[in-house]
Protein backbone atom coordinates (compact mmCIF):
# COMPACT_ATOMS: atom_id res chain seq x y z
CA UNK A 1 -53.73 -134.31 -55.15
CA UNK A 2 -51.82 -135.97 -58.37
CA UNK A 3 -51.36 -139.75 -58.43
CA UNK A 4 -48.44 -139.86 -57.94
CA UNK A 5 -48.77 -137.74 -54.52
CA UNK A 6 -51.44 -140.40 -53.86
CA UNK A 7 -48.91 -143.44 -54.52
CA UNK A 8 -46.45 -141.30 -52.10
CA UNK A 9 -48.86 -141.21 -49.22
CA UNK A 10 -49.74 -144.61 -49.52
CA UNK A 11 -46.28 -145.95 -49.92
CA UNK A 12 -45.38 -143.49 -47.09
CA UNK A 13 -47.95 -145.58 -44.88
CA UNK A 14 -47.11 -149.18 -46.30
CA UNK A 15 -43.22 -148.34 -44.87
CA UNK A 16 -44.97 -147.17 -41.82
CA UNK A 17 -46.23 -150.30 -41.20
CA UNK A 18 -43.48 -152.07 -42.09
CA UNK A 19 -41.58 -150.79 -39.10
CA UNK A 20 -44.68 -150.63 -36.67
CA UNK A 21 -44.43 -154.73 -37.32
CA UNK A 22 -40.74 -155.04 -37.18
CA UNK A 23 -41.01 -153.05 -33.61
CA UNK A 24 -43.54 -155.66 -32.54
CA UNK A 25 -41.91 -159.03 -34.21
CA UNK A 26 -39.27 -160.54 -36.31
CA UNK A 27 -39.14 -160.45 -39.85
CA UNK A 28 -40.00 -164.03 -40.20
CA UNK A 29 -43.50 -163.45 -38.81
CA UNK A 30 -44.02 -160.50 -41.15
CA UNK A 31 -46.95 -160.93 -43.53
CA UNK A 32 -48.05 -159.09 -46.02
CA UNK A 33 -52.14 -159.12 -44.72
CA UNK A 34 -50.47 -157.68 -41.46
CA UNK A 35 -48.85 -154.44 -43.39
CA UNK A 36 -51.92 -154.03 -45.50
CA UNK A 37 -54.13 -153.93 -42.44
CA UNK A 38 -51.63 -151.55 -40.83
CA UNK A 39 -51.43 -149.56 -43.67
CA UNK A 40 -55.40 -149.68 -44.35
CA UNK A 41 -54.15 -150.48 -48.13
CA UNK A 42 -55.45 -153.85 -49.24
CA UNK A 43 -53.15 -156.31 -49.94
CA UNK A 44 -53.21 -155.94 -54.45
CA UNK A 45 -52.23 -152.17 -53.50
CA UNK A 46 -48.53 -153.81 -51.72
CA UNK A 47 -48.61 -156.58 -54.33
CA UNK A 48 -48.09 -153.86 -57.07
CA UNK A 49 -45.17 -152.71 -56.13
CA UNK A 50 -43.54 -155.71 -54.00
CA UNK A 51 -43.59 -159.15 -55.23
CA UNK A 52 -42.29 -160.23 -51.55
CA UNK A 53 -41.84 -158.96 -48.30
CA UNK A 54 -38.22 -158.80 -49.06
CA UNK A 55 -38.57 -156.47 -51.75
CA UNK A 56 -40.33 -154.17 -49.46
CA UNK A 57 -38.43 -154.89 -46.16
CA UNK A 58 -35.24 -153.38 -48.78
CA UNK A 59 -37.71 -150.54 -49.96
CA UNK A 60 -38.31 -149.74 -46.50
CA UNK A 61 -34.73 -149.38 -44.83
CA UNK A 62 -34.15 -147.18 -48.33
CA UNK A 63 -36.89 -144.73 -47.57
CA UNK A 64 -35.85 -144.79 -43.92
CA UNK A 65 -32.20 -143.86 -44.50
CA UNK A 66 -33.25 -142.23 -47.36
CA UNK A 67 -30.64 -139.10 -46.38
CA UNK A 68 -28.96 -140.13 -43.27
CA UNK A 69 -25.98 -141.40 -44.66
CA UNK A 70 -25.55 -137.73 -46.89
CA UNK A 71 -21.75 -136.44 -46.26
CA UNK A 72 -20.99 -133.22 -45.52
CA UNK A 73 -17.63 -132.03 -47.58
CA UNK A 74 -17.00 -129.29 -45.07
CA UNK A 75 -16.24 -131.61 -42.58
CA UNK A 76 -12.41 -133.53 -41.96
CA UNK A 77 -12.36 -137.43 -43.30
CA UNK A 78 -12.59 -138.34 -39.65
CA UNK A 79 -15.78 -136.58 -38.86
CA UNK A 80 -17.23 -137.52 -42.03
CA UNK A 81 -16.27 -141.62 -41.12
CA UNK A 82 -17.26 -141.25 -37.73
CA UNK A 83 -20.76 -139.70 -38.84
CA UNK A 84 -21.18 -142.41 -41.10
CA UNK A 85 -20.45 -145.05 -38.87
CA UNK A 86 -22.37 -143.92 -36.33
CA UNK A 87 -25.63 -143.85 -38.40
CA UNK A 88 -24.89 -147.40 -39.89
CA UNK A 89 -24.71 -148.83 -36.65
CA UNK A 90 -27.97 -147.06 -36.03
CA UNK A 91 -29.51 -147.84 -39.08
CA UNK A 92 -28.68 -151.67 -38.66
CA UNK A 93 -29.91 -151.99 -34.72
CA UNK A 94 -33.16 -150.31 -36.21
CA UNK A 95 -35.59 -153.49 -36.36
CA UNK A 96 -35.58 -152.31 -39.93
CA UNK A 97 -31.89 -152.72 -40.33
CA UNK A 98 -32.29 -156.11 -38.52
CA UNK A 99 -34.73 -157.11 -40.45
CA UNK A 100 -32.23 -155.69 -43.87
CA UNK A 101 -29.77 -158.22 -42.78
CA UNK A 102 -31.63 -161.31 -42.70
CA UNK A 103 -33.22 -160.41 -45.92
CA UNK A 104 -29.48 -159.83 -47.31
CA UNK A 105 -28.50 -163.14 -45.64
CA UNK A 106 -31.07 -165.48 -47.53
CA UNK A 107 -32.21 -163.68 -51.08
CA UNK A 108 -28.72 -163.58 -52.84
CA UNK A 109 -30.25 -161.61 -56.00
CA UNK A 110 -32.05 -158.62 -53.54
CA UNK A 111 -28.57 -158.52 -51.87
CA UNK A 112 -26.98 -158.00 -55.24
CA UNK A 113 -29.69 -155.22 -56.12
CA UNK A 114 -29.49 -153.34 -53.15
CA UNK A 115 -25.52 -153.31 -53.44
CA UNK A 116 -25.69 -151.98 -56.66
CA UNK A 117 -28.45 -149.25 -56.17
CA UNK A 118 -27.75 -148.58 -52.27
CA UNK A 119 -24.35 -149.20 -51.48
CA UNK A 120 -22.53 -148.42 -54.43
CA UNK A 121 -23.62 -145.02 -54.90
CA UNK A 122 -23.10 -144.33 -51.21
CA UNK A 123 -19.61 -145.55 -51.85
CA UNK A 124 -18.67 -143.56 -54.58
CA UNK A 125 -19.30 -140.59 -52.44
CA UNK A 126 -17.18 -142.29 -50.09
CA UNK A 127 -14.49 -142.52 -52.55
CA UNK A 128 -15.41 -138.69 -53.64
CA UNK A 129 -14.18 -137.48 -50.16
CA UNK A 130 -11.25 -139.51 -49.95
CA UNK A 131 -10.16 -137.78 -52.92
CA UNK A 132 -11.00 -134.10 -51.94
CA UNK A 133 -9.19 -135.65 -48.23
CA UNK A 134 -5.83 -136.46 -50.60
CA UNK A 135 -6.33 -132.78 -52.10
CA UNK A 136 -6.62 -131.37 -48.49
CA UNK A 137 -3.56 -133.06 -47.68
CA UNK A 138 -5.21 -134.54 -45.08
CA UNK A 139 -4.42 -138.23 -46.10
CA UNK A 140 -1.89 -139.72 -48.51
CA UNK A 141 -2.86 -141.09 -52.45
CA UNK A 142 -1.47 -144.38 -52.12
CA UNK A 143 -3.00 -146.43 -49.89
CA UNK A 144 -5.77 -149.63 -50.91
CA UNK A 145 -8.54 -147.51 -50.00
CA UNK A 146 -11.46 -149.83 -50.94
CA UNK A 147 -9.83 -152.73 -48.20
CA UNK A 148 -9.67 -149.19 -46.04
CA UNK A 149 -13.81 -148.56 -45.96
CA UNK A 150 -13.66 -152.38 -45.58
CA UNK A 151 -11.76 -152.89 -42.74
CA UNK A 152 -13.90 -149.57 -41.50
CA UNK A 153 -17.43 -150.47 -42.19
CA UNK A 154 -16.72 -154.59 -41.53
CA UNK A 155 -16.44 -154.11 -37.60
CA UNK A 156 -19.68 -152.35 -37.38
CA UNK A 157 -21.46 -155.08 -39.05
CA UNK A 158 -19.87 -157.56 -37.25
CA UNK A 159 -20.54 -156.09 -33.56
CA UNK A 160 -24.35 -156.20 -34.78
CA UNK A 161 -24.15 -159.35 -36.53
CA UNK A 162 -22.26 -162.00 -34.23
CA UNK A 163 -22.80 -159.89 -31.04
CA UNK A 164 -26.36 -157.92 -31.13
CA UNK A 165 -24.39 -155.29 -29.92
CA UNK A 166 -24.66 -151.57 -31.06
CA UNK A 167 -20.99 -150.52 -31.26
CA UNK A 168 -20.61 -147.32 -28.85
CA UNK A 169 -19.70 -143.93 -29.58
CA UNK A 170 -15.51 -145.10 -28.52
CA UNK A 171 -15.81 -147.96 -29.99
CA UNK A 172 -16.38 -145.95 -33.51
CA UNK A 173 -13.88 -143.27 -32.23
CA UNK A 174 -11.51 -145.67 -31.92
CA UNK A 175 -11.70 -147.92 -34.78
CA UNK A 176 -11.67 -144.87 -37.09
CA UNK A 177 -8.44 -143.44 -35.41
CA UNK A 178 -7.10 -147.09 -36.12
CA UNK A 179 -8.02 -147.21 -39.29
CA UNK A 180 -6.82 -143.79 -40.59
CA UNK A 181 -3.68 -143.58 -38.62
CA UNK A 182 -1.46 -145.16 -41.20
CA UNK A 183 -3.22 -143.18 -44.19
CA UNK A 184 -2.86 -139.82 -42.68
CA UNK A 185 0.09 -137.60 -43.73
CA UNK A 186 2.97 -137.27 -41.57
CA UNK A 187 3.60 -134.07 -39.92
CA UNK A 188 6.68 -132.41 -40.94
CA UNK A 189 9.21 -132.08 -37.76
């Protein structure tokens, strides 16, 4: 087995932890000695790579999501929004996810990072298919379409957020109907 193989597995079992504990208790009363003892790592080995539980509460919901939010091109707009939706909302009511959100709510500079290298990239896809959707003729070129994912992906967030409530199956349905009915292209009559 290489190192890095070896830093895999053990990184593999540090993220482990980190959602056995989040299962059991609220990120506040995560610690550090906890994960390493879950982990059987000692506590230098998660110091390495995390200077706070923050870093590796982020590094966590990455690996975890690591390809659930891929997009499949073959699929309409709709599908594609209502996939991703879906899988946010499941992603977030994850005690990981929860756990995401609090971090994102009180370390301004991790919140910036994980923009940047998480959602960014994940939005340029976004933006990828809403251009092959405009080529399909499936949706119009001139709408705002960054207040569009916006006004999609805020709701979801919010129902989590304010509520605690996972938004349901019609619930995403609906709000992506909503959303997309005054971007889709009129057909001819």
């Amino acid at each position: 087995m290489t190192q890095d193989e070896k830093t895999s597995r053990r990184q593999d079992c540090i993220f482990q932890a980190v959602i056995e504990a989040l299962s059991e208790y609220e990120y506040y009363q995560l610690t550090i000695e906890d994960i390493a003892a879950r982990a059987g790592v000692g506590k230098s080995t998660i110091y390495r790579w995390w200077k706070h539980k923050s870093e590796l509460v982020l590094d966590t919901f990455r690996a975890h999501t690591a390809s659930i939010f891929d997009l499949d091109l073959a699929k309409t707009l709709e599908d594609n929004l209502i996939q991703q939706l879906t899988r946010l909302a499941q992603a977030l009511n994850h005690p990981v996810g929860r756990a995401l959100l609090v971090v994102m709510a009180n370390h301004r500079e991790l919140a910036g990072n994980f923009f940047h290298d998480f959602l960014l990239p994940r939005r340029e896809q976004m933006h990828a298919l809403l251009q092959q959707s405009i080529e399909r003729g499936e949706i119009r070129s001139d709408y705002p379409f960054d207040l569009m994912l916006d006004t999609l992906y805020g709701p979801i967030h919010y129902k989590i957020i304010f509520f605690n409530r996972m938004p349901d199956d019609a619930y995403i349905r609906a709000l992506v109907s909503l959303v997309l009915q005054p971007v889709r292209m009129q057909a001819s009559h």
